[in-house]
PDB file of N, CA and C in Angstrom:
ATOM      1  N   UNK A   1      35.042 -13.190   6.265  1.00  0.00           N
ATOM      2  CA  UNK A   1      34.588 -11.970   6.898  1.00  0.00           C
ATOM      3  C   UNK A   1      33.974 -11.009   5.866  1.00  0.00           C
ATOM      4  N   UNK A   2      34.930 -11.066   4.872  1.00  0.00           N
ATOM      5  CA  UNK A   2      34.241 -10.217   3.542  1.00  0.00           C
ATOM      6  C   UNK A   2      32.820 -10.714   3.261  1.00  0.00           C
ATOM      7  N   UNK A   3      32.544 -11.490   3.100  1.00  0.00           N
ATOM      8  CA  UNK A   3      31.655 -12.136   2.869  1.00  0.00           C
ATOM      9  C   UNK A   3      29.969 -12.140   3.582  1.00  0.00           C
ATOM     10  N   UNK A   4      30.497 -12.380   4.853  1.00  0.00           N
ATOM     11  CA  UNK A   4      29.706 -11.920   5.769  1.00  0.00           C
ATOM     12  C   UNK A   4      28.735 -10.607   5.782  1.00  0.00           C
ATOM     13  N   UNK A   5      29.884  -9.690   5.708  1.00  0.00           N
ATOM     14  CA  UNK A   5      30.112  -7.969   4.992  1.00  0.00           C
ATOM     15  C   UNK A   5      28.815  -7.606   4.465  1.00  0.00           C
ATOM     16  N   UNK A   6      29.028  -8.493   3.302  1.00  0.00           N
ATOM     17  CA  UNK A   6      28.291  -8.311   2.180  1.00  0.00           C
ATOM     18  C   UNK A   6      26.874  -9.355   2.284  1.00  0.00           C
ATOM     19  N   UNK A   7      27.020 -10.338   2.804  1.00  0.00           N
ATOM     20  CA  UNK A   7      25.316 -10.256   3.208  1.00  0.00           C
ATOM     21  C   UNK A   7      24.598  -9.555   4.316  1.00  0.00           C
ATOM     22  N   UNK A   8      25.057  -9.248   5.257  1.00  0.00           N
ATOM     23  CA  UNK A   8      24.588  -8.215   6.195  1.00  0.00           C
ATOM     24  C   UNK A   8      24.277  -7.180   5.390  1.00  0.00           C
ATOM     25  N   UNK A   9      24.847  -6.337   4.325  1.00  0.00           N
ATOM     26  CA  UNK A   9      24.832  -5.255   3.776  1.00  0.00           C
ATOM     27  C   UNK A   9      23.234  -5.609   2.923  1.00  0.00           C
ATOM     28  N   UNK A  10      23.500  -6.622   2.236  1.00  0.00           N
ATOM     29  CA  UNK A  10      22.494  -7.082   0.954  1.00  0.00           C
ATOM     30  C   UNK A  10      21.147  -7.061   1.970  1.00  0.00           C
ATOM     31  N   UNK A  11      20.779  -7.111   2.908  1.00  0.00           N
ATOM     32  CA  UNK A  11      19.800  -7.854   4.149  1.00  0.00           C
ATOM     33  C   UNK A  11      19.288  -6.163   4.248  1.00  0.00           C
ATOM     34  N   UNK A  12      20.173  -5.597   4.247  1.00  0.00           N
ATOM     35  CA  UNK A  12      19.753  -4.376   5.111  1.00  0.00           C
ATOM     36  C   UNK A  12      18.608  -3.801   4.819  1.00  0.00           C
ATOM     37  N   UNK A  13      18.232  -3.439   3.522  1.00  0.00           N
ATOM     38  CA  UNK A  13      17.319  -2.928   2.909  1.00  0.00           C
ATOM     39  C   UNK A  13      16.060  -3.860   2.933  1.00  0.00           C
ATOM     40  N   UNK A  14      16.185  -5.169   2.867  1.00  0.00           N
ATOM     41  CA  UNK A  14      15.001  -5.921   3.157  1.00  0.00           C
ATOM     42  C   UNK A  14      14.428  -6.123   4.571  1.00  0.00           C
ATOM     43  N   UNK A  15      15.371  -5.572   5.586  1.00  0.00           N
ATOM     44  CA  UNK A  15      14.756  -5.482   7.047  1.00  0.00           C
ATOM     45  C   UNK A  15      14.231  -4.160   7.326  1.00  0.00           C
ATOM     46  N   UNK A  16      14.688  -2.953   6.200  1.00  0.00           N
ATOM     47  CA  UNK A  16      13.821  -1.351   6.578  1.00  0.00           C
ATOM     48  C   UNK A  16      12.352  -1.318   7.035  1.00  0.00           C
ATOM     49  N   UNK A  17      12.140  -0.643   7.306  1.00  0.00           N
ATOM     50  CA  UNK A  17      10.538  -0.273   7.998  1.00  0.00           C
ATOM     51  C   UNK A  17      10.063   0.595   6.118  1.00  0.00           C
ATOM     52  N   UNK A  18       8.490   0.070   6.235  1.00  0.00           N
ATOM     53  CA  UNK A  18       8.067   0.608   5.019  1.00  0.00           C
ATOM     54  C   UNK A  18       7.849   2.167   5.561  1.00  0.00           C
ATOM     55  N   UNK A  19       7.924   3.272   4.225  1.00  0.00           N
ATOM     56  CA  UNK A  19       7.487   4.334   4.220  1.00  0.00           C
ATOM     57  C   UNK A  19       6.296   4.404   4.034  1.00  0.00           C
ATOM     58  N   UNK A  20       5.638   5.244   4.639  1.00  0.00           N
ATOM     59  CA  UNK A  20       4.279   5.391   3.839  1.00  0.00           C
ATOM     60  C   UNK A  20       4.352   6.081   2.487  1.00  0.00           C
ATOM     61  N   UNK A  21       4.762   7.235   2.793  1.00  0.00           N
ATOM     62  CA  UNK A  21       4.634   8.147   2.045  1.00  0.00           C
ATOM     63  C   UNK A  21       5.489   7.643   0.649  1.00  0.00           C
ATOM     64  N   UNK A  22       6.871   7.266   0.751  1.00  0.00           N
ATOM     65  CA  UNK A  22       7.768   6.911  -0.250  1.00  0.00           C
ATOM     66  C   UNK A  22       7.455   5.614  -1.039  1.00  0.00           C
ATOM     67  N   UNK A  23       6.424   4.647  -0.106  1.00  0.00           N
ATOM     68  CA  UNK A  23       6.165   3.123  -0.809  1.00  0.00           C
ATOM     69  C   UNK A  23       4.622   3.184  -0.509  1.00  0.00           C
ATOM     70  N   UNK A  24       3.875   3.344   0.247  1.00  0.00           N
ATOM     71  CA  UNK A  24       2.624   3.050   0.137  1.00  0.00           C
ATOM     72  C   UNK A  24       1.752   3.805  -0.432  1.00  0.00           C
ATOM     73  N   UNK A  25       1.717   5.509  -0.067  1.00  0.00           N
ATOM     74  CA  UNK A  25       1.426   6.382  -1.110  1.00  0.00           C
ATOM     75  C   UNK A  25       1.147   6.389  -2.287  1.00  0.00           C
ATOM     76  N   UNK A  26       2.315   6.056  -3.312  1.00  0.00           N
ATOM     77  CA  UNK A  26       2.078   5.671  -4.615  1.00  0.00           C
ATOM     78  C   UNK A  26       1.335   4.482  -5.095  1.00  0.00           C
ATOM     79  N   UNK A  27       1.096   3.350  -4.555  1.00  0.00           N
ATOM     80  CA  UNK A  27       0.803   2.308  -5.180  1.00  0.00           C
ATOM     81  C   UNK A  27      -0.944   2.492  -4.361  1.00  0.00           C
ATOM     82  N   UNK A  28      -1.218   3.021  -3.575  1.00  0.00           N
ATOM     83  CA  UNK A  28      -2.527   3.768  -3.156  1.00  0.00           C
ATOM     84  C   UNK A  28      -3.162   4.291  -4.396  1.00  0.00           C
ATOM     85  N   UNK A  29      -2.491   5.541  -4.735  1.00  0.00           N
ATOM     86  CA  UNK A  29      -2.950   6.544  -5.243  1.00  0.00           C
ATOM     87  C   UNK A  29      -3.073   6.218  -6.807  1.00  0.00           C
ATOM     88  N   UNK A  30      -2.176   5.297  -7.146  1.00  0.00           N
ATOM     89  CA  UNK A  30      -1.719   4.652  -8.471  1.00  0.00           C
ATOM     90  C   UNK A  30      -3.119   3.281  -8.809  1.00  0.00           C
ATOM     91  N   UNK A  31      -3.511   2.949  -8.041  1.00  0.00           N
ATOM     92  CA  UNK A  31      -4.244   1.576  -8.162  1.00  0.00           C
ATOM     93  C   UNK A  31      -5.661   1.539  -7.310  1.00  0.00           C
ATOM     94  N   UNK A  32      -5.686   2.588  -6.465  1.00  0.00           N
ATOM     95  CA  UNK A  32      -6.788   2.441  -5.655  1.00  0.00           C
ATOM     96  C   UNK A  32      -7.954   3.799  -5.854  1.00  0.00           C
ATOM     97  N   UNK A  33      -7.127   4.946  -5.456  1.00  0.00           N
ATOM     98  CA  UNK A  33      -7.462   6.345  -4.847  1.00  0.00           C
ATOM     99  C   UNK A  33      -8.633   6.640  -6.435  1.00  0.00           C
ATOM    100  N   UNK A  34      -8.520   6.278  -7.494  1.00  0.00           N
ATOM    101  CA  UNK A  34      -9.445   6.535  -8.756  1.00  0.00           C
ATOM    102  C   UNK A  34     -10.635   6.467  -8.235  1.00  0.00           C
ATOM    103  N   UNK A  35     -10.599   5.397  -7.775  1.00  0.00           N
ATOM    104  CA  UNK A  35     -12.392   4.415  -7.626  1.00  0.00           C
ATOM    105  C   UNK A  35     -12.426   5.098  -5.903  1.00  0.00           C
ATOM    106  N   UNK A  36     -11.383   5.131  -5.404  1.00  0.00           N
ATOM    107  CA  UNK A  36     -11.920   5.350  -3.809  1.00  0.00           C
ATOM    108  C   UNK A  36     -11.292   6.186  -3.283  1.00  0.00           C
ATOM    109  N   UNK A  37     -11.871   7.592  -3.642  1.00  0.00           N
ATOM    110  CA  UNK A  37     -10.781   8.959  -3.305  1.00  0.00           C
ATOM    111  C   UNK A  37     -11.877   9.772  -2.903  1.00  0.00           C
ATOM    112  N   UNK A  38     -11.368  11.236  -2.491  1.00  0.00           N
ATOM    113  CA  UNK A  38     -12.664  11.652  -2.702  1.00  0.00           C
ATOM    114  C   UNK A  38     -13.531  12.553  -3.434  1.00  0.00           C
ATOM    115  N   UNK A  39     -13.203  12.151  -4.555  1.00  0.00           N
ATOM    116  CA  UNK A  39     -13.809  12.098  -5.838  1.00  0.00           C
ATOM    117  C   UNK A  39     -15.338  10.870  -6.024  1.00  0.00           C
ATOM    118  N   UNK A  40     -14.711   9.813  -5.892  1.00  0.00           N
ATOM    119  CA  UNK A  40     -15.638   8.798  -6.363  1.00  0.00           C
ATOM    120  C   UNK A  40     -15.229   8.147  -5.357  1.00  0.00           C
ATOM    121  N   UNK A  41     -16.270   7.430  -4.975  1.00  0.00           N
ATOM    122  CA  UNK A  41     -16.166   6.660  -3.718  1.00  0.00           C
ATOM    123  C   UNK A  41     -17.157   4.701  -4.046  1.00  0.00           C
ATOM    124  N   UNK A  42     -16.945   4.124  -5.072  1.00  0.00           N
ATOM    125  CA  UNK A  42     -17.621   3.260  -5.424  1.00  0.00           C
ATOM    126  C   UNK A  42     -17.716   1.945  -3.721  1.00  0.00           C
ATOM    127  N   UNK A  43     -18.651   1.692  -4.296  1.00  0.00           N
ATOM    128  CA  UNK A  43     -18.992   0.770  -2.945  1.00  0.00           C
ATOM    129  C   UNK A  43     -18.910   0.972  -1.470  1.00  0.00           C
ATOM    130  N   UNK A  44     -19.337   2.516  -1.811  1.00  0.00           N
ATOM    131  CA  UNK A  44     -19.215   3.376  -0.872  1.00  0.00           C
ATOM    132  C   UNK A  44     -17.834   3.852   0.008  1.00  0.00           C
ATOM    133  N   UNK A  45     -16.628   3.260  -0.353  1.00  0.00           N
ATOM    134  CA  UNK A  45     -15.560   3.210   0.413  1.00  0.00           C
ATOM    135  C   UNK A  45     -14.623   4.543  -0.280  1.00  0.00           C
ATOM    136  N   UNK A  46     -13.610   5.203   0.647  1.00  0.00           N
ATOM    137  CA  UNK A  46     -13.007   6.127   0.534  1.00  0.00           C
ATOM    138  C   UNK A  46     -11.571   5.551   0.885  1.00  0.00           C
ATOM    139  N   UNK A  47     -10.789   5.564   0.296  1.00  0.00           N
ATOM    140  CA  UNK A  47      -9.179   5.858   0.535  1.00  0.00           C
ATOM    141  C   UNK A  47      -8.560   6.969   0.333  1.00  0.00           C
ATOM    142  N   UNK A  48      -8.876   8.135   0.415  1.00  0.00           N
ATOM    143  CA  UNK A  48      -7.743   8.983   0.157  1.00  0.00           C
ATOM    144  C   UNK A  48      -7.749   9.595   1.789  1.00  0.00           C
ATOM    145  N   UNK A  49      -8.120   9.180   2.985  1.00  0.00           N
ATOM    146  CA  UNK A  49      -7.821   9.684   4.095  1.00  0.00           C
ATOM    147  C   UNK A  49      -7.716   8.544   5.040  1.00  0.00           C
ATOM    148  N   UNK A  50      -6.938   8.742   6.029  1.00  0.00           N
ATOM    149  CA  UNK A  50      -6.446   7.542   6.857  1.00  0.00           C
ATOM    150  C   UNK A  50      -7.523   7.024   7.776  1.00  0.00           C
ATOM    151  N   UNK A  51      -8.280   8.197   8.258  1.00  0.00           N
ATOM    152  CA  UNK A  51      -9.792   7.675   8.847  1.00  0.00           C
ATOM    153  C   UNK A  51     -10.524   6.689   7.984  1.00  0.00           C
ATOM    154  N   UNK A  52     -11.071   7.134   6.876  1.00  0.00           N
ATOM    155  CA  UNK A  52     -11.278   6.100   6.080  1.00  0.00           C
ATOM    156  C   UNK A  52     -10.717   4.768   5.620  1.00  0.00           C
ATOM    157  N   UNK A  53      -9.417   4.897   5.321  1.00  0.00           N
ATOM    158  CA  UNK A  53      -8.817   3.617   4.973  1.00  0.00           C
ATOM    159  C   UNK A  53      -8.783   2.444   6.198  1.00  0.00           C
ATOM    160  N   UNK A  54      -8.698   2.804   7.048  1.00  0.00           N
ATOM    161  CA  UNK A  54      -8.231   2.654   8.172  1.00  0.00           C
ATOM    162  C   UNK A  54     -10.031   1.523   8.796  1.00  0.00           C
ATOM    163  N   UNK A  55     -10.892   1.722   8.039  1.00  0.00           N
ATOM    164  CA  UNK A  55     -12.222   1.296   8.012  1.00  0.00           C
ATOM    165  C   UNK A  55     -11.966   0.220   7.398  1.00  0.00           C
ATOM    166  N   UNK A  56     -10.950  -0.469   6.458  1.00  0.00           N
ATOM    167  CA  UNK A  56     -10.692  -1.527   5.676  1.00  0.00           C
ATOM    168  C   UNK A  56      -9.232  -2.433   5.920  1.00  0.00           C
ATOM    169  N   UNK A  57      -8.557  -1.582   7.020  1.00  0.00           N
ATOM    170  CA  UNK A  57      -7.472  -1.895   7.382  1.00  0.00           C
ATOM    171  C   UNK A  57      -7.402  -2.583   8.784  1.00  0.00           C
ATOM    172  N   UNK A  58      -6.521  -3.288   9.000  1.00  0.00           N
ATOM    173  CA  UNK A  58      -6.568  -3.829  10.714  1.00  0.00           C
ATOM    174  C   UNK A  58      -5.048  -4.021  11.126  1.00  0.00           C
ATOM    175  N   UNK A  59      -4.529  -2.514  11.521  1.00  0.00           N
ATOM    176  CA  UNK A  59      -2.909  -2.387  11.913  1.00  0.00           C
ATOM    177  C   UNK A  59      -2.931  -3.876  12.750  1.00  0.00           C
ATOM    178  N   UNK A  60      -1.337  -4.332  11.890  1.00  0.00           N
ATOM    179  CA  UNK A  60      -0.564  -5.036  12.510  1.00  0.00           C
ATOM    180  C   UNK A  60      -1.172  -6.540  11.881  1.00  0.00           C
ATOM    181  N   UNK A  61      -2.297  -6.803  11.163  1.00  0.00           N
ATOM    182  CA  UNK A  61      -3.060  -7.982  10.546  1.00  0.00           C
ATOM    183  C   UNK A  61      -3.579  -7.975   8.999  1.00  0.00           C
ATOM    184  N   UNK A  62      -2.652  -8.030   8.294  1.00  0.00           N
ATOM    185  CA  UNK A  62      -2.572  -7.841   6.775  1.00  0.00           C
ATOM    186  C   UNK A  62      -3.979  -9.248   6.361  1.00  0.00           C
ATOM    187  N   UNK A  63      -3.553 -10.149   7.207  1.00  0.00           N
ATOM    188  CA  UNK A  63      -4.386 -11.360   7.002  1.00  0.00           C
ATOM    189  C   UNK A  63      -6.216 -11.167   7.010  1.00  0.00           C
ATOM    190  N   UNK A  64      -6.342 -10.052   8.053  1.00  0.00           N
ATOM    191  CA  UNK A  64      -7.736  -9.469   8.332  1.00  0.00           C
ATOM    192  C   UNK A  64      -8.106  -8.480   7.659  1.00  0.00           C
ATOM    193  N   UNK A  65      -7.035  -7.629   7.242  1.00  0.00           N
ATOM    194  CA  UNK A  65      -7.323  -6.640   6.417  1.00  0.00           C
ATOM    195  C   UNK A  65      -7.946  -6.757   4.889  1.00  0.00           C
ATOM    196  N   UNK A  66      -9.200  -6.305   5.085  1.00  0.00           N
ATOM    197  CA  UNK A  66      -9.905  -6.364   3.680  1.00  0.00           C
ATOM    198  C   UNK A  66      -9.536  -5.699   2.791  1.00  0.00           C
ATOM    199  N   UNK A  67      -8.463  -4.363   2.427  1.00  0.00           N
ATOM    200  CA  UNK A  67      -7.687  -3.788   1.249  1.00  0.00           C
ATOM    201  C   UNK A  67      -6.514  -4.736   1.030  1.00  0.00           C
ATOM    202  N   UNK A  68      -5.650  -5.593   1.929  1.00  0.00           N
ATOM    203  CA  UNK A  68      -4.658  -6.457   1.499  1.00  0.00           C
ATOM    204  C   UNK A  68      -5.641  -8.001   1.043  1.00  0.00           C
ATOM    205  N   UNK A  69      -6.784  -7.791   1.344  1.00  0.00           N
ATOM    206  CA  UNK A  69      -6.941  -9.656   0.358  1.00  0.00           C
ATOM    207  C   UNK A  69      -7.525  -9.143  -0.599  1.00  0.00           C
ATOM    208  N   UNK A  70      -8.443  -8.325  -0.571  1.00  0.00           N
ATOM    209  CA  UNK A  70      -9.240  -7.294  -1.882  1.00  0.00           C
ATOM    210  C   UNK A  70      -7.844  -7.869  -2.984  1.00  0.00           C
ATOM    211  N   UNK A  71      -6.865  -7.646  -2.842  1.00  0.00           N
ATOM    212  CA  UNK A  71      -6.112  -6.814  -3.502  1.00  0.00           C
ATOM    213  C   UNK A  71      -4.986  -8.206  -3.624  1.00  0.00           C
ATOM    214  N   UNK A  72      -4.710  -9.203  -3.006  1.00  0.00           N
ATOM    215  CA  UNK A  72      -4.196 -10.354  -2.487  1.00  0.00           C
ATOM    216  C   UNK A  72      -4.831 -11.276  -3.507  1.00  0.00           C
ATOM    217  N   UNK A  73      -6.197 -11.122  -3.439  1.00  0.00           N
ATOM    218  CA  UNK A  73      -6.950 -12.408  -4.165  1.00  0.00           C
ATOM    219  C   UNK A  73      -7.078 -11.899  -5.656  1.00  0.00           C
ATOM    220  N   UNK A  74      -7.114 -10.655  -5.939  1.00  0.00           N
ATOM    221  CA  UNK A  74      -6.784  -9.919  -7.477  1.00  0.00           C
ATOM    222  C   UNK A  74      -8.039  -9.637  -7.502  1.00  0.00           C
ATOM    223  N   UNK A  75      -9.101  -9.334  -6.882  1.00  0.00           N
ATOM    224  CA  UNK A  75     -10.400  -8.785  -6.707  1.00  0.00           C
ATOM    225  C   UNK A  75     -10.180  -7.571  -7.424  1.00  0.00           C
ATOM    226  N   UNK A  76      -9.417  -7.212  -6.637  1.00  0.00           N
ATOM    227  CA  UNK A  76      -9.183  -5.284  -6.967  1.00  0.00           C
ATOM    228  C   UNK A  76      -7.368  -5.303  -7.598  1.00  0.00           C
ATOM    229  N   UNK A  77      -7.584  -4.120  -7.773  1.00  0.00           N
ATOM    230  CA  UNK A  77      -8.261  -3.487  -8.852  1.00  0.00           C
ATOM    231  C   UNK A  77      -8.946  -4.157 -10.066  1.00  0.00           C
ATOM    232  N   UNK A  78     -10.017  -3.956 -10.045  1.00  0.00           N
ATOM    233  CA  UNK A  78     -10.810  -4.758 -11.273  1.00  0.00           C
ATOM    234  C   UNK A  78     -10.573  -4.155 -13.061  1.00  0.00           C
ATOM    235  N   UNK A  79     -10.737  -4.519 -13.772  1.00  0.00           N
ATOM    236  CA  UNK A  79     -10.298  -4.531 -15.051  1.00  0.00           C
ATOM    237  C   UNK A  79      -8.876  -3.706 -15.897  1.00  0.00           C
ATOM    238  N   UNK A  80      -7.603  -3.886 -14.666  1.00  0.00           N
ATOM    239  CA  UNK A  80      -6.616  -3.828 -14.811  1.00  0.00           C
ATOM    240  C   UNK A  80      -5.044  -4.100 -14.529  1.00  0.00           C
ATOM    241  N   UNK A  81      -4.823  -4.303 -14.643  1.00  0.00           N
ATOM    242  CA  UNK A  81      -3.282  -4.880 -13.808  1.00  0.00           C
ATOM    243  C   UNK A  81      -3.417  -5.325 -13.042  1.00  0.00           C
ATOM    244  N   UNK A  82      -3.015  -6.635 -12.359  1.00  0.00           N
ATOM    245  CA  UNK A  82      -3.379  -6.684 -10.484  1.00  0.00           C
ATOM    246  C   UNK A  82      -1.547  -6.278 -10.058  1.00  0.00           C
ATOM    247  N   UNK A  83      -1.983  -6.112  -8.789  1.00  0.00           N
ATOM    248  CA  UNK A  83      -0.774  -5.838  -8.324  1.00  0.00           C
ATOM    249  C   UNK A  83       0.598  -6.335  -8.421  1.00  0.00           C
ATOM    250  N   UNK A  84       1.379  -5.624  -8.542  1.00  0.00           N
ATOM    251  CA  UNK A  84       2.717  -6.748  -8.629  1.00  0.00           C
ATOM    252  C   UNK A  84       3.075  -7.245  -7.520  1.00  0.00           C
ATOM    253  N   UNK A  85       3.960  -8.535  -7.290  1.00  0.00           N
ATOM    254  CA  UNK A  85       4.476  -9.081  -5.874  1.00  0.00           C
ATOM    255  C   UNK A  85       4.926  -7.895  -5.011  1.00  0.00           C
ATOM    256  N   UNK A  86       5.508  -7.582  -5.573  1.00  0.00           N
ATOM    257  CA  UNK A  86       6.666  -6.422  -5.022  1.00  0.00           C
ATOM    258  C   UNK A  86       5.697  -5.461  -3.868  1.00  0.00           C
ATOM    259  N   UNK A  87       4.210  -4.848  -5.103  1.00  0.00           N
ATOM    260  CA  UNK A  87       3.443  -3.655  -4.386  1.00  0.00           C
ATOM    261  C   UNK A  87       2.674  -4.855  -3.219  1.00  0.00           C
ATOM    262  N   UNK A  88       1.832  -5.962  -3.143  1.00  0.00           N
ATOM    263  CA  UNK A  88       1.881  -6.691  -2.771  1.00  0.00           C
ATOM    264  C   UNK A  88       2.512  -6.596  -1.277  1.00  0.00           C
ATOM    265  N   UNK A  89       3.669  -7.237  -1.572  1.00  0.00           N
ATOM    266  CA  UNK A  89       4.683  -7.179  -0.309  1.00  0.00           C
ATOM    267  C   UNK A  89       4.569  -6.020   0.604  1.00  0.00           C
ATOM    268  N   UNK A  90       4.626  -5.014  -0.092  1.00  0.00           N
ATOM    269  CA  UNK A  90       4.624  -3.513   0.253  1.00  0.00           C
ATOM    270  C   UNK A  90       3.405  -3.404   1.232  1.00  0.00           C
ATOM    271  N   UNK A  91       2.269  -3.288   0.788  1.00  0.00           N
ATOM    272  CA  UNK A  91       1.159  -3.344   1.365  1.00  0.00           C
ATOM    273  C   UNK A  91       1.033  -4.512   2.441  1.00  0.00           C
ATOM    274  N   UNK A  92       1.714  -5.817   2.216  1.00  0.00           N
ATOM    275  CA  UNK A  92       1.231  -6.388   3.636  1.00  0.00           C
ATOM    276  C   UNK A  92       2.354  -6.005   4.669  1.00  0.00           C
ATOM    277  N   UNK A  93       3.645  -5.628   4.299  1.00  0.00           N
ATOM    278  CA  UNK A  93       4.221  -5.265   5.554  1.00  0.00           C
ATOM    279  C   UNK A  93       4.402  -4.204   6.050  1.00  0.00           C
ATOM    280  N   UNK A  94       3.992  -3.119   4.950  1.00  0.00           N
ATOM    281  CA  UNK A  94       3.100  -1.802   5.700  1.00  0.00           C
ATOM    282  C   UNK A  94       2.396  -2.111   6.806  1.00  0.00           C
ATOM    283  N   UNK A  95       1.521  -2.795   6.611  1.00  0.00           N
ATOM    284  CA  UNK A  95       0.004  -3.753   7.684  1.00  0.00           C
ATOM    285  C   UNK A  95       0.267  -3.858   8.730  1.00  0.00           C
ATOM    286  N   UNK A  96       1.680  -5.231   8.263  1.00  0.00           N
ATOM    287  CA  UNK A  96       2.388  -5.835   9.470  1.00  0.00           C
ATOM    288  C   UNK A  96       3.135  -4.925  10.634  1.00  0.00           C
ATOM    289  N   UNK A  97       3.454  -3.670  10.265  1.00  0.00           N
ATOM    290  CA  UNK A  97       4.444  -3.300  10.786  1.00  0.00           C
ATOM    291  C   UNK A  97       3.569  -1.725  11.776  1.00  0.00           C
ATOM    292  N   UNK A  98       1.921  -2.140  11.115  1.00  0.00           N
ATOM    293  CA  UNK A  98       1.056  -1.012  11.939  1.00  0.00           C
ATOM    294  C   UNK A  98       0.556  -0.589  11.580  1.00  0.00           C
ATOM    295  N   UNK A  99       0.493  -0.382  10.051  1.00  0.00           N
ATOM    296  CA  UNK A  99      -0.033   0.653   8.948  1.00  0.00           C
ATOM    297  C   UNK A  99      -0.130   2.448   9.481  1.00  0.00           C
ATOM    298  N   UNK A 100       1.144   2.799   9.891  1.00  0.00           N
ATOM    299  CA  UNK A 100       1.407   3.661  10.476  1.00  0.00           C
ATOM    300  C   UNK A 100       1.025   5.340   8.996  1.00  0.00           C
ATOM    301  N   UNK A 101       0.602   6.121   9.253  1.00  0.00           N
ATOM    302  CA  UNK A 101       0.135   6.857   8.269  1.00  0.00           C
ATOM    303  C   UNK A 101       0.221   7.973   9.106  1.00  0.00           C
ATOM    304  N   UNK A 102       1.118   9.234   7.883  1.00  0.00           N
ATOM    305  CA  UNK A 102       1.300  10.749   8.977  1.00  0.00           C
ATOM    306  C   UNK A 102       0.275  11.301   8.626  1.00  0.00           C
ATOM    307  N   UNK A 103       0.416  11.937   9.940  1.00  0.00           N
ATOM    308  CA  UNK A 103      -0.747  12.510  10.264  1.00  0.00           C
ATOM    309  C   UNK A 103      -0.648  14.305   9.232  1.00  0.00           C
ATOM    310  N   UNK A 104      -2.062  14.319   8.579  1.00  0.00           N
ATOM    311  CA  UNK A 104      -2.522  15.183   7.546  1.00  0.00           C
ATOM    312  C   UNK A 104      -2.225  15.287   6.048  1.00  0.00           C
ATOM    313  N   UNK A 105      -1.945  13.670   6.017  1.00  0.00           N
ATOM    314  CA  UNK A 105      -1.710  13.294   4.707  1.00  0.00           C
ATOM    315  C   UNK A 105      -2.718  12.633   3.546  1.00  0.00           C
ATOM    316  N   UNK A 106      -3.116  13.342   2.938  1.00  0.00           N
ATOM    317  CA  UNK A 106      -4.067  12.643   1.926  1.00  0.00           C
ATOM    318  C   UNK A 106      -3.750  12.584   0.646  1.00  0.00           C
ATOM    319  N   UNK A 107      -4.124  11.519   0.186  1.00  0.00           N
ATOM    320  CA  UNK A 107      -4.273  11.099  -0.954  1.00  0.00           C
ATOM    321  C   UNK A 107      -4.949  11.733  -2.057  1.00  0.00           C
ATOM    322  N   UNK A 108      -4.314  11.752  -3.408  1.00  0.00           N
ATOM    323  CA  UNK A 108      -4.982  12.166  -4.445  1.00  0.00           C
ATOM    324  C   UNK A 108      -4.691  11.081  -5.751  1.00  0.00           C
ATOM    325  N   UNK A 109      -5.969  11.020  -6.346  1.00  0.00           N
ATOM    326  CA  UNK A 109      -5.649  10.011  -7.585  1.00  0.00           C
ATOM    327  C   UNK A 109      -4.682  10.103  -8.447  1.00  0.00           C
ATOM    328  N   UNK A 110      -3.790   9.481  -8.885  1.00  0.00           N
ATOM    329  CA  UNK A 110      -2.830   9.604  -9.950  1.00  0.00           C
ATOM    330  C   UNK A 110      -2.761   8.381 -11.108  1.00  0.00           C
ATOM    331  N   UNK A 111      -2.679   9.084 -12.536  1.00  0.00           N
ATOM    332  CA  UNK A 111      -2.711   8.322 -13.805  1.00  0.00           C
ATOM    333  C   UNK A 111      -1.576   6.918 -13.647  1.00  0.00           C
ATOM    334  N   UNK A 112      -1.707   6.313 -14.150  1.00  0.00           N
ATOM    335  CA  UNK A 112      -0.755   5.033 -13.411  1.00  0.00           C
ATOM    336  C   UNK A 112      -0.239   5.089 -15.172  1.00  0.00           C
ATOM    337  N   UNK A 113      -0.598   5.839 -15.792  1.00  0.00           N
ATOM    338  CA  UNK A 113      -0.040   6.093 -17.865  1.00  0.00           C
ATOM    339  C   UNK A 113       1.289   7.594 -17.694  1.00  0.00           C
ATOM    340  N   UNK A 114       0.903   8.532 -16.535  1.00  0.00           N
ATOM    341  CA  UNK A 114       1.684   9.905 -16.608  1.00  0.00           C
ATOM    342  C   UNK A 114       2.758   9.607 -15.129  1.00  0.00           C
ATOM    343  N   UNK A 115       3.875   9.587 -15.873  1.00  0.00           N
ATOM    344  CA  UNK A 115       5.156   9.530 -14.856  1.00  0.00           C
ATOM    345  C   UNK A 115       5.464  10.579 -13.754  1.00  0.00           C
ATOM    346  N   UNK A 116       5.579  10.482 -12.501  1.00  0.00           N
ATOM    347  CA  UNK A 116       5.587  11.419 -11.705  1.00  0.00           C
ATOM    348  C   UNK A 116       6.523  11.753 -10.901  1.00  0.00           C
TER     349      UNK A 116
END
């Protein structure tokens, strides 16, 4: 029974619903929002507003979504880090789960070198 306990417990956190704000936010703003904010908008695309992103996104289909394979296939971010599994994960079950985003929240670029 103890036992039990304790994988139900261990599970729990891997069945949560993603945050936006607490998990997707950062790894946005950290890896993307530089090149596609609205500041600079290369290849014409914008992420720092959900209208926009939302142009590259397809709630509920991480598989269709062109910011999760961009980013899946190590396309993007180009000449630095690719994503870790973890942010990865993050981003497709954000996707999966709707890519749900509150409303009047935007994005601003952040140094991925200055701790925040």
């Amino acid at each position: 029974m103890r036992t039990l306990l304790i994988l139900v417990l261990c599970a729990l956190p891997l069945s949560a619903k993603v945050d936006f704000v607490r998990d997707v936010k950062p790894i946005l703003e950290i890896r993307c929002v530089r090149c596609h904010g609205a500041e600079t908008a290369q290849r014409n695309l914008r992420l720092h507003r959900k209208d926009r992103a939302m142009l590259v996104i397809v709630p509920k289909k991480p598989e269709e979504s062109r910011l999760f394979l961009a980013a899946q296939s190590g396309f993007m971010p180009p000449g630095g880090p690719k994503l870790s599994a973890a942010e990865l994960e993050t981003l497709r079950k954000w996707i999966a789960e709707g890519a749900r985003w509150p409303k009047n929240v935007e994005l601003a670029a952040k140094s991925p070198f200055v701790r925040q």
